[in-house]
PDB file of N, CA and C in Angstrom:
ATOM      1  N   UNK A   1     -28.380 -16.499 -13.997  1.00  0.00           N
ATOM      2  CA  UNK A   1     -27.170 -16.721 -13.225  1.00  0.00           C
ATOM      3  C   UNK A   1     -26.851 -15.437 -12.475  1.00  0.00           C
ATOM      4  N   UNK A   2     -26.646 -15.468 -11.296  1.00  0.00           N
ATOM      5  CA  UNK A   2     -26.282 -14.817 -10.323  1.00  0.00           C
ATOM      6  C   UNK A   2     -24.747 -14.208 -10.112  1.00  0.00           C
ATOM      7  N   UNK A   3     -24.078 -13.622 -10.320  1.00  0.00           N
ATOM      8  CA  UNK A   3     -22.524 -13.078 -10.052  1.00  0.00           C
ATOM      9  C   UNK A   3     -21.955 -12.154  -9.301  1.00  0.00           C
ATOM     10  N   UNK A   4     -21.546 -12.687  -8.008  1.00  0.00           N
ATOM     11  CA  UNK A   4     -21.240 -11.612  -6.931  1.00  0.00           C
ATOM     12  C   UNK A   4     -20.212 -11.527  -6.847  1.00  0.00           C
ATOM     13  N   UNK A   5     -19.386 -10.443  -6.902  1.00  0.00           N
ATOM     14  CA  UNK A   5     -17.991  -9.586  -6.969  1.00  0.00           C
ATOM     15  C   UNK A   5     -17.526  -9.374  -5.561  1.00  0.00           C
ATOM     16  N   UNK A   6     -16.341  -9.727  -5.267  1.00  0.00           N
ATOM     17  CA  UNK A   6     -15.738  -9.883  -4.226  1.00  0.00           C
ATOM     18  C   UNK A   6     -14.911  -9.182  -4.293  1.00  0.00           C
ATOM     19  N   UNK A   7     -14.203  -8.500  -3.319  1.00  0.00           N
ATOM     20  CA  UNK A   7     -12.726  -7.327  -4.034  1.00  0.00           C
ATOM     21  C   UNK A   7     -11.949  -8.234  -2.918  1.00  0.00           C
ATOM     22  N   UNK A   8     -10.753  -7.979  -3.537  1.00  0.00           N
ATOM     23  CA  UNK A   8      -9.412  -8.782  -3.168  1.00  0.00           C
ATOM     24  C   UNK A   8      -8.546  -8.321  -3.487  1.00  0.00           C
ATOM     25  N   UNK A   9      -7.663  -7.560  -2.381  1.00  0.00           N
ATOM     26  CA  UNK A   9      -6.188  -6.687  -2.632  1.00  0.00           C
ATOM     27  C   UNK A   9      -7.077  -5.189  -3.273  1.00  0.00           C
ATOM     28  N   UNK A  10      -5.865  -5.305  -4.925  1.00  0.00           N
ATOM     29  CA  UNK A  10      -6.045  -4.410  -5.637  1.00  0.00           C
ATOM     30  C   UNK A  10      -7.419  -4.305  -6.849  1.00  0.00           C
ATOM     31  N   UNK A  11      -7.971  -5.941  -6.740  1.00  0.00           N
ATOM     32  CA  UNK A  11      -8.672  -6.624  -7.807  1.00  0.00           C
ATOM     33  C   UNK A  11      -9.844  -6.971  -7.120  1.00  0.00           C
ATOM     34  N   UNK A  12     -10.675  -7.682  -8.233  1.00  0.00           N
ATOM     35  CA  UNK A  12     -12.115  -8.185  -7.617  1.00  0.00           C
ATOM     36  C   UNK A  12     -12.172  -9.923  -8.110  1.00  0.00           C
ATOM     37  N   UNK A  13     -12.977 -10.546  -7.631  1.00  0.00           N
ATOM     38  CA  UNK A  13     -12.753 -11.973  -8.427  1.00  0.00           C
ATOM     39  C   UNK A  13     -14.569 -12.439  -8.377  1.00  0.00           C
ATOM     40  N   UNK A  14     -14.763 -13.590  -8.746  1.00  0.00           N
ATOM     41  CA  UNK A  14     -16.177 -13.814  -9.152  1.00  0.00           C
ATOM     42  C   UNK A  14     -16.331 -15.559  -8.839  1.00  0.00           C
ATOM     43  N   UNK A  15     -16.891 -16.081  -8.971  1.00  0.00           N
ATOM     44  CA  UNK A  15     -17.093 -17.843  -8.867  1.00  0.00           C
ATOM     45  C   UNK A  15     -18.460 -17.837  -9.437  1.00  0.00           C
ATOM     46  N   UNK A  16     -18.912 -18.691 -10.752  1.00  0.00           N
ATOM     47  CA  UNK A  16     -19.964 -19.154 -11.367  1.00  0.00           C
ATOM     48  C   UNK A  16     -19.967 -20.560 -10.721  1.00  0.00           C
ATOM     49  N   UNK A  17     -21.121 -20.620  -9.734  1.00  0.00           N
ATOM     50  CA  UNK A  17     -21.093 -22.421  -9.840  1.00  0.00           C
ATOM     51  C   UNK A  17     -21.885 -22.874 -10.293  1.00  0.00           C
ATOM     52  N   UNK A  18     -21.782 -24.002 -10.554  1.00  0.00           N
ATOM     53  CA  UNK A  18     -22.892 -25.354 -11.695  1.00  0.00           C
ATOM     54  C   UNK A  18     -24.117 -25.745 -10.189  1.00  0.00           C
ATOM     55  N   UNK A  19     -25.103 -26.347 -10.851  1.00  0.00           N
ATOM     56  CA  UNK A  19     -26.026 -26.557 -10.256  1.00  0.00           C
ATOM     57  C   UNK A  19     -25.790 -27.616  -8.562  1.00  0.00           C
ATOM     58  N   UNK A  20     -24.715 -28.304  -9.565  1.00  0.00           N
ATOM     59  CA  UNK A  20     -24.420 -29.715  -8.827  1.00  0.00           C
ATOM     60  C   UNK A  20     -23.040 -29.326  -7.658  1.00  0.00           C
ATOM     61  N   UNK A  21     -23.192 -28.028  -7.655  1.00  0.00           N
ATOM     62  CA  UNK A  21     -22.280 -27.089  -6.129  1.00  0.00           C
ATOM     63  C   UNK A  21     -21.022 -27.434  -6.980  1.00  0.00           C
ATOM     64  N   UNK A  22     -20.583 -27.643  -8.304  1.00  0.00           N
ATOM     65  CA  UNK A  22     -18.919 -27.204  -8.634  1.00  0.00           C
ATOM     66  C   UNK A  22     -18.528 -26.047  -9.068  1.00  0.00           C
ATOM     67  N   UNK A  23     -17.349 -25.745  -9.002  1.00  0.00           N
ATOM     68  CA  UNK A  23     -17.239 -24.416  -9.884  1.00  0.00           C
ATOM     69  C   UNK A  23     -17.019 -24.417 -11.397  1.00  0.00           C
ATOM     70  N   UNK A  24     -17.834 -23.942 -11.752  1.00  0.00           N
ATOM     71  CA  UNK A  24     -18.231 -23.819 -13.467  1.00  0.00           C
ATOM     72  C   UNK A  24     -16.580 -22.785 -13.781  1.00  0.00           C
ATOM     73  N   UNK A  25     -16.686 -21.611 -13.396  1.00  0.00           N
ATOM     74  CA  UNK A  25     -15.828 -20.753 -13.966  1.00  0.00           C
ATOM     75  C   UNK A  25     -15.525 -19.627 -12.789  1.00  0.00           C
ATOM     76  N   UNK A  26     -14.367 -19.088 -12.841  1.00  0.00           N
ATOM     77  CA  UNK A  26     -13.777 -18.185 -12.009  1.00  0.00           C
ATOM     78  C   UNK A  26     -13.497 -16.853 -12.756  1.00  0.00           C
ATOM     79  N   UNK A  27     -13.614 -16.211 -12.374  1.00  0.00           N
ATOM     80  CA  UNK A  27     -13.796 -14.498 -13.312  1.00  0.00           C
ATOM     81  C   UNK A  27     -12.498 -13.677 -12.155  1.00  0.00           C
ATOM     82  N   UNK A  28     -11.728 -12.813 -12.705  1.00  0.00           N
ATOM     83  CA  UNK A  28     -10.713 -12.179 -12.482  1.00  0.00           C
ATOM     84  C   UNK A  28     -11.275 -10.241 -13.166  1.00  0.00           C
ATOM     85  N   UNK A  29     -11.196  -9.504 -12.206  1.00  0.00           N
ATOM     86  CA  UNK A  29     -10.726  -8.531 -12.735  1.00  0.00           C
ATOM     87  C   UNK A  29      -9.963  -7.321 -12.154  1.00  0.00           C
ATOM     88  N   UNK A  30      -8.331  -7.199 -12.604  1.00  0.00           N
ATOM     89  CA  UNK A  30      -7.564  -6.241 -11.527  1.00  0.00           C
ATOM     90  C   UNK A  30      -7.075  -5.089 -12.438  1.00  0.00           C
ATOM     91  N   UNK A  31      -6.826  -3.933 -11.947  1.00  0.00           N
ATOM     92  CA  UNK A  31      -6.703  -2.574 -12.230  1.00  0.00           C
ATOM     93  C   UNK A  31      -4.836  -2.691 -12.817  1.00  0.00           C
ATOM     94  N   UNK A  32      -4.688  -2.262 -13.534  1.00  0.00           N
ATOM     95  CA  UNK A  32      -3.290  -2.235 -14.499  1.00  0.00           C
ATOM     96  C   UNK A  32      -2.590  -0.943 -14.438  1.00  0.00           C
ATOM     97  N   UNK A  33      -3.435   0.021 -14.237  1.00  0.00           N
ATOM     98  CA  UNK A  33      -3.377   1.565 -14.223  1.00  0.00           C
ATOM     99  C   UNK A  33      -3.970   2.657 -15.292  1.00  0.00           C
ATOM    100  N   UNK A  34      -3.608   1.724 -16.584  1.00  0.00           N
ATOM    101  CA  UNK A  34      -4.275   2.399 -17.494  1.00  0.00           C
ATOM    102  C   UNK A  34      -5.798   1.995 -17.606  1.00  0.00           C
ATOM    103  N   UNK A  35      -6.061   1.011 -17.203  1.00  0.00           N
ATOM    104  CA  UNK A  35      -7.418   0.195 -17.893  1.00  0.00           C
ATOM    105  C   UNK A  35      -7.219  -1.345 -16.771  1.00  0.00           C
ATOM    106  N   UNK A  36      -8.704  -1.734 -16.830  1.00  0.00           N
ATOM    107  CA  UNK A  36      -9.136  -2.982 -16.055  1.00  0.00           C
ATOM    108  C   UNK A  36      -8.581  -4.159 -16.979  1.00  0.00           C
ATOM    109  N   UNK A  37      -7.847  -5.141 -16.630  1.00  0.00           N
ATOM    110  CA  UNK A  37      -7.756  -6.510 -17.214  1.00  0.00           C
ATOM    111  C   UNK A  37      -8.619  -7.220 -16.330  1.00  0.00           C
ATOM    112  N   UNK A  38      -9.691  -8.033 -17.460  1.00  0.00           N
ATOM    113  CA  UNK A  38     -10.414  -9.531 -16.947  1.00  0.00           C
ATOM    114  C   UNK A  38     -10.175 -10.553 -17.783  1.00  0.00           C
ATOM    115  N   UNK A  39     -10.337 -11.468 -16.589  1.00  0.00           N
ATOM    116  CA  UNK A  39     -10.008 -13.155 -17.032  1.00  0.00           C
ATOM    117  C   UNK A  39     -11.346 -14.018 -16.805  1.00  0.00           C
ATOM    118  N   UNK A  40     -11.727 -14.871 -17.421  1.00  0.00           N
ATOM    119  CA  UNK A  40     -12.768 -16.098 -17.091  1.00  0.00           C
ATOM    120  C   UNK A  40     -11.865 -17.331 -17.458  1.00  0.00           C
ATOM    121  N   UNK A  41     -11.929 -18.017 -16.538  1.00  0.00           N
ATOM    122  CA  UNK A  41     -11.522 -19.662 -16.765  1.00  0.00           C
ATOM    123  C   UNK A  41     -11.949 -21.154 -15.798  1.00  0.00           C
ATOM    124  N   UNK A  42     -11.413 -21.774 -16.515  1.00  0.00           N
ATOM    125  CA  UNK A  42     -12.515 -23.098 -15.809  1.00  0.00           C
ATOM    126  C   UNK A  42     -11.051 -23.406 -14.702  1.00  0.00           C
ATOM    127  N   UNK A  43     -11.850 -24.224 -13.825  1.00  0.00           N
ATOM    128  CA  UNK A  43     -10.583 -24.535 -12.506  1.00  0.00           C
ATOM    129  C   UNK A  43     -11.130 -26.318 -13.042  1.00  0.00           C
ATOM    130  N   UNK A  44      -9.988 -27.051 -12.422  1.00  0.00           N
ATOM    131  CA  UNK A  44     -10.260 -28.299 -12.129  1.00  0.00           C
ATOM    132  C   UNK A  44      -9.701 -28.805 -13.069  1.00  0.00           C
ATOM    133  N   UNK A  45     -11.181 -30.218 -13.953  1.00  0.00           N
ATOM    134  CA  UNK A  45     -10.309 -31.098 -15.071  1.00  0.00           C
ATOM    135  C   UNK A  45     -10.468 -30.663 -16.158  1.00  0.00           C
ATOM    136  N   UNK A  46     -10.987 -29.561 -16.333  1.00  0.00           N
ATOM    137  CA  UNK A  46     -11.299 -28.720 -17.327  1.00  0.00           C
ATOM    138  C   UNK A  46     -10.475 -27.403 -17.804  1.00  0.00           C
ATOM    139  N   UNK A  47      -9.575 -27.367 -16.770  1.00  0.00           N
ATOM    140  CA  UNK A  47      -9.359 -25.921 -16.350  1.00  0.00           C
ATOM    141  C   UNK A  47      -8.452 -25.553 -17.680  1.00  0.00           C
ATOM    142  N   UNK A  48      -8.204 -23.755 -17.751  1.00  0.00           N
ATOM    143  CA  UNK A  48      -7.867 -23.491 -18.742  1.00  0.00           C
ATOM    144  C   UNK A  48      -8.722 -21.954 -18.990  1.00  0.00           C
ATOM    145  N   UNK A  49      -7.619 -21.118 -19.913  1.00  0.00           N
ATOM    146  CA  UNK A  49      -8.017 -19.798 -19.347  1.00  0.00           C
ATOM    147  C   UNK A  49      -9.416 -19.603 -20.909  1.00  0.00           C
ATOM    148  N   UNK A  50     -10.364 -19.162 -20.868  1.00  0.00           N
ATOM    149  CA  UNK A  50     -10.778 -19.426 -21.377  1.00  0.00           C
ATOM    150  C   UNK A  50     -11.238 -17.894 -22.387  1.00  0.00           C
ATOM    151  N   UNK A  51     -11.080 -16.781 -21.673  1.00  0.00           N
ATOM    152  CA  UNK A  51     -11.484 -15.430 -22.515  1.00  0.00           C
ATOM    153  C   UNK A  51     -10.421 -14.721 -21.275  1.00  0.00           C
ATOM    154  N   UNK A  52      -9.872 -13.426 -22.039  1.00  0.00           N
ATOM    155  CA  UNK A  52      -9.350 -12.232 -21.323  1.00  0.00           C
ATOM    156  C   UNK A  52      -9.709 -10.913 -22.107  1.00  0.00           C
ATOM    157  N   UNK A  53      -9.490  -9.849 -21.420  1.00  0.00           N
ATOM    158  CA  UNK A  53      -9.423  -8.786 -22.447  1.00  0.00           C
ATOM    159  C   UNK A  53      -9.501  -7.534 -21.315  1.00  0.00           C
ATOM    160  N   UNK A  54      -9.783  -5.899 -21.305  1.00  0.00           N
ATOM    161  CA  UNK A  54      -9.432  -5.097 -20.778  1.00  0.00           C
ATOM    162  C   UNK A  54     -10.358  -4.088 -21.159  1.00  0.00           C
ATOM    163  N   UNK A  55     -10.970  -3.134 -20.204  1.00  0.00           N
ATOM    164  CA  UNK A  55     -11.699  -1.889 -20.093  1.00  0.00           C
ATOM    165  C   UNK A  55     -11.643  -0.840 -19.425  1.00  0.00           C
ATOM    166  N   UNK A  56     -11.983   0.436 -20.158  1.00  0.00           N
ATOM    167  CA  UNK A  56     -11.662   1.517 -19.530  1.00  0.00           C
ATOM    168  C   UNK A  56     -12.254   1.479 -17.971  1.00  0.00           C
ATOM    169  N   UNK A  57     -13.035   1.317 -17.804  1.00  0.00           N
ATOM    170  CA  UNK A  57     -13.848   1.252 -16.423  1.00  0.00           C
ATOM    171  C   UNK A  57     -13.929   0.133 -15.420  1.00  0.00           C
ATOM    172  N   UNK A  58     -13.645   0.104 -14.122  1.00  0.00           N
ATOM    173  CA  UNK A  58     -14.165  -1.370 -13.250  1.00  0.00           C
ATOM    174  C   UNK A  58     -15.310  -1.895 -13.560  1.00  0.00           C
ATOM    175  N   UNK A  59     -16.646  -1.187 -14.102  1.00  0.00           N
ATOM    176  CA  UNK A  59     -18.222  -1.751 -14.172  1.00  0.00           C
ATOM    177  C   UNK A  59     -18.109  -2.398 -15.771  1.00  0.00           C
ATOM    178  N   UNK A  60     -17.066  -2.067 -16.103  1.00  0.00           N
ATOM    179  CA  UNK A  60     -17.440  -2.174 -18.100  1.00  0.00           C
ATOM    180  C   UNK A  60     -16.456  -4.000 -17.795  1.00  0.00           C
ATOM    181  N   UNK A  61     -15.235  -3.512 -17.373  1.00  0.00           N
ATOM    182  CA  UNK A  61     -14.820  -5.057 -17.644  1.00  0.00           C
ATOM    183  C   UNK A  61     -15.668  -5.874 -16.351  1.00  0.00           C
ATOM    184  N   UNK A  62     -16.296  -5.811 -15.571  1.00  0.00           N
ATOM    185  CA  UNK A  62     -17.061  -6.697 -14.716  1.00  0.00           C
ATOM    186  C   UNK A  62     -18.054  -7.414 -16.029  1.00  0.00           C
ATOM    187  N   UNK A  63     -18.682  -6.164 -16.580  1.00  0.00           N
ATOM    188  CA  UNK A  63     -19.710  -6.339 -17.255  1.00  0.00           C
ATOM    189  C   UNK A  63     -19.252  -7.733 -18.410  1.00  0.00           C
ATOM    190  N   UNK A  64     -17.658  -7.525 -19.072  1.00  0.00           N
ATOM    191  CA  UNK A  64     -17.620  -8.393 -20.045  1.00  0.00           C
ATOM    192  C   UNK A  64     -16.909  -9.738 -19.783  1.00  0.00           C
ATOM    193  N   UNK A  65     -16.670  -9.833 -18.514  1.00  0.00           N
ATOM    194  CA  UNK A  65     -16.311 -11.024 -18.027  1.00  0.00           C
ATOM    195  C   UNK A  65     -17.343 -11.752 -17.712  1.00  0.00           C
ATOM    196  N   UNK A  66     -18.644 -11.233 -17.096  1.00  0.00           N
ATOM    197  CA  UNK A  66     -19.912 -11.934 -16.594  1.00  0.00           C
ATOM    198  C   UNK A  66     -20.317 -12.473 -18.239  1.00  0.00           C
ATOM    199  N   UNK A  67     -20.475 -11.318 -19.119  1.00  0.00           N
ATOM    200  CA  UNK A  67     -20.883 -11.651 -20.393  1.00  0.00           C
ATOM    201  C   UNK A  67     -20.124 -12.674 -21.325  1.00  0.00           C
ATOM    202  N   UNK A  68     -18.887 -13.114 -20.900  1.00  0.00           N
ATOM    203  CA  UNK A  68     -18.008 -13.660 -21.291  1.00  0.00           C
ATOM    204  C   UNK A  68     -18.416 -15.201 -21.016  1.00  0.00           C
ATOM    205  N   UNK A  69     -18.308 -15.246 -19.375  1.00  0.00           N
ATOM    206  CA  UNK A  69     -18.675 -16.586 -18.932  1.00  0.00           C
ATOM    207  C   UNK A  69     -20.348 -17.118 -19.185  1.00  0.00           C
ATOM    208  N   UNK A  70     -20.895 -16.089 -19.250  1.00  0.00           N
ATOM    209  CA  UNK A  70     -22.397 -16.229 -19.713  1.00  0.00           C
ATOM    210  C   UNK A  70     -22.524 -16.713 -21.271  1.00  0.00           C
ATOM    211  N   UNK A  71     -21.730 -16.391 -22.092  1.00  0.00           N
ATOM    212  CA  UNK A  71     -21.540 -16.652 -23.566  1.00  0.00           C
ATOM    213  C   UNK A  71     -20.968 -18.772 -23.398  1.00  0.00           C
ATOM    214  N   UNK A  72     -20.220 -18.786 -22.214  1.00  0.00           N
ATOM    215  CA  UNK A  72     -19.412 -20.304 -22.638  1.00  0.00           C
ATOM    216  C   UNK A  72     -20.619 -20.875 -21.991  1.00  0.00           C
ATOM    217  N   UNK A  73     -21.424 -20.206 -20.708  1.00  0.00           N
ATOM    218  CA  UNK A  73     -22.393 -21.135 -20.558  1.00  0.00           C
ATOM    219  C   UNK A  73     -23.645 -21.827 -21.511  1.00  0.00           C
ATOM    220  N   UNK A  74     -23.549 -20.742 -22.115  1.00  0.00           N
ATOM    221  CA  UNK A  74     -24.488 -21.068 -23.357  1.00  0.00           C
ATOM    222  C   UNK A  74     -23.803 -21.786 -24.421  1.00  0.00           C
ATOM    223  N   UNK A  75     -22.685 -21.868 -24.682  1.00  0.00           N
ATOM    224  CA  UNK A  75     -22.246 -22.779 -25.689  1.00  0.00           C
ATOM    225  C   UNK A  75     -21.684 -24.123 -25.391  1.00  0.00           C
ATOM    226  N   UNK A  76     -21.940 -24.062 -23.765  1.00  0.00           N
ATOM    227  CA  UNK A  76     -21.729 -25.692 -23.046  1.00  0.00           C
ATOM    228  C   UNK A  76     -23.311 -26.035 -23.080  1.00  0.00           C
ATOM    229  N   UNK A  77     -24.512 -25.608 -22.999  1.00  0.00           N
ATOM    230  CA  UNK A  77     -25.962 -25.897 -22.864  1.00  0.00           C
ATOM    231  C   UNK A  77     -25.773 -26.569 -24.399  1.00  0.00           C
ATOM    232  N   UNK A  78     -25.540 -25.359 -25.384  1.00  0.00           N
ATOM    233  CA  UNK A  78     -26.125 -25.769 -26.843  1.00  0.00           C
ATOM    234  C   UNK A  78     -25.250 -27.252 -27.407  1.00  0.00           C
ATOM    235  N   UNK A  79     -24.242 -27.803 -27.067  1.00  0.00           N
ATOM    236  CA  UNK A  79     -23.066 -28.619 -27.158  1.00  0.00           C
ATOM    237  C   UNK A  79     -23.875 -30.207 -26.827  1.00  0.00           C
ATOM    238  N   UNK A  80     -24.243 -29.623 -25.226  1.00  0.00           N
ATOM    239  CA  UNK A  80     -24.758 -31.122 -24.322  1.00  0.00           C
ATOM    240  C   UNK A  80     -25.997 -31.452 -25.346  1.00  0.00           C
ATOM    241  N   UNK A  81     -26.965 -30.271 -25.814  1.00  0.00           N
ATOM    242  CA  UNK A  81     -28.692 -30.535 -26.314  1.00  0.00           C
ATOM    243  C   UNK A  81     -28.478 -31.064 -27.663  1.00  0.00           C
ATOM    244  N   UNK A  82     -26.864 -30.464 -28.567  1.00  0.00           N
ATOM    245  CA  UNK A  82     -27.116 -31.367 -30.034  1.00  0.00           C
ATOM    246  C   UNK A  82     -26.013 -32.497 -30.351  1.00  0.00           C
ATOM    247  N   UNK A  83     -25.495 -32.911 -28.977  1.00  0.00           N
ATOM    248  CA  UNK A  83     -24.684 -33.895 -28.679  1.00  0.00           C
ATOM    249  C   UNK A  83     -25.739 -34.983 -29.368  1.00  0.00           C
ATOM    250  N   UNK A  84     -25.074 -36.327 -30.177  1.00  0.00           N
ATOM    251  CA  UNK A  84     -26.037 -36.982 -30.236  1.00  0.00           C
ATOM    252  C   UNK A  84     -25.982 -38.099 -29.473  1.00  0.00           C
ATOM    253  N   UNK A  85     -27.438 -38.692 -29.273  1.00  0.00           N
ATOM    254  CA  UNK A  85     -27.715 -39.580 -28.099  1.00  0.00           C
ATOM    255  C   UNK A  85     -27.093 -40.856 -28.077  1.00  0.00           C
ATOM    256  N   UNK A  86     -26.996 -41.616 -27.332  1.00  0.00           N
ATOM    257  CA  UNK A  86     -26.524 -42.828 -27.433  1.00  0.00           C
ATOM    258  C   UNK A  86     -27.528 -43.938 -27.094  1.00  0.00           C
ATOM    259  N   UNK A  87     -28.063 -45.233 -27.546  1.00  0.00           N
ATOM    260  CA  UNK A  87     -29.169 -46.114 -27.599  1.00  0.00           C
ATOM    261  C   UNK A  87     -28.547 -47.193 -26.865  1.00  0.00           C
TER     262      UNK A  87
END
């Protein structure tokens, strides 16, 4: 997965999309003064904030928001594969 950082205002923001061109998840991260706050959350019928948290550095919280939304993508993969089937 690919994640390109956009800066906006004071902040930067992110868009994960799904294969099928929706947006999977939206990533947030803006400067507080002391430290970076980031957000990941789903938009739409899903939507809902889904991880936050804060780092000393702009590259460290980029880093744990990508890692963040990268963590739900993998626990939406593992969810769909031991979903059980229907006959």
């Amino acid at each position: 997965m690919s994640i390109v950082w956009e800066k906006d205002g004071e902040g930067f923001y992110a868009t994960v999309m799904e294969p099928a061109g929706e947006i999977r998840f939206r990533l947030t991260v803006e400067n507080s003064g002391a430290h970076w706050n980031w957000t990941v959350w789903r938009p739409g019928k899903y939507a809902g904030t889904l991880h936050r948290g804060h780092a000393l550095t702009l590259h460290a919280a980029m880093w744990d928001a990508e890692r963040s939304a990268l963590r739900q993508q993998d626990f939406r993969a593992a969810d769909q594969t031991s979903a059980p089937k229907s006959k």
